[in-house]
Protein backbone atom coordinates (compact mmCIF):
# COMPACT_ATOMS: atom_id res chain seq x y z
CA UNK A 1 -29.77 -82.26 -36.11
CA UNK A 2 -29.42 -85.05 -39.05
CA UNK A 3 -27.39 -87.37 -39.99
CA UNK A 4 -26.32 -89.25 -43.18
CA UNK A 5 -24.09 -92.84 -43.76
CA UNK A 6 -24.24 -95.08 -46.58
CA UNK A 7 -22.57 -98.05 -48.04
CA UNK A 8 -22.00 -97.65 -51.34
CA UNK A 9 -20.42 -101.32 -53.00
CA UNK A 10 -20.02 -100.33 -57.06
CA UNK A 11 -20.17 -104.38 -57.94
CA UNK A 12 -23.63 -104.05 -56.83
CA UNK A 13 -23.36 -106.80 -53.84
CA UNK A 14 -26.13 -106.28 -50.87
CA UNK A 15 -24.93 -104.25 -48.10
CA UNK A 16 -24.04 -105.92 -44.64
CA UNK A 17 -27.65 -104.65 -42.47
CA UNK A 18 -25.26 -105.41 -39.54
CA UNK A 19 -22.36 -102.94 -40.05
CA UNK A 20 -25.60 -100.12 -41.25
CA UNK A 21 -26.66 -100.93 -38.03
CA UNK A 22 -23.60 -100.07 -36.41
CA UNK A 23 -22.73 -97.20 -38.10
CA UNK A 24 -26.35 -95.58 -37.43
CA UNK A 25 -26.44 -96.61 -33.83
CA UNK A 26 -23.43 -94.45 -33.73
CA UNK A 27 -25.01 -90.92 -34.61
CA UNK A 28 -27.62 -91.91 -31.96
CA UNK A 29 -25.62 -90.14 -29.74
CA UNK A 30 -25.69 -87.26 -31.74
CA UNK A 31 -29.46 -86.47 -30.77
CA UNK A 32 -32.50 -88.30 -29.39
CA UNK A 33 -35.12 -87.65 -32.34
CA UNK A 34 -35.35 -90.79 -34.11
CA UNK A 35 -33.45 -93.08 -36.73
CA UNK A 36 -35.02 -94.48 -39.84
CA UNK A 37 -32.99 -96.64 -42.55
């Protein structure tokens, strides 16, 4: 199965790694086959 999230910020500011973190620790529980960002 795969999964997709983004952060998308149109002002072009960095994304917070912290809350990416978050939201793909998330879909972990979706299926044990690995997670890449």
């Amino acid at each position: 199965m795969s999964g997709f999230t983004g952060i998308l910020h149109g002002d072009g500011q960095p994304i917070d790694p912290i809350l990416l973190q978050r939201m793909t620790d998330l879909m972990a529980l979706v299926g044990p086959d690995g997670q890449d960002t």
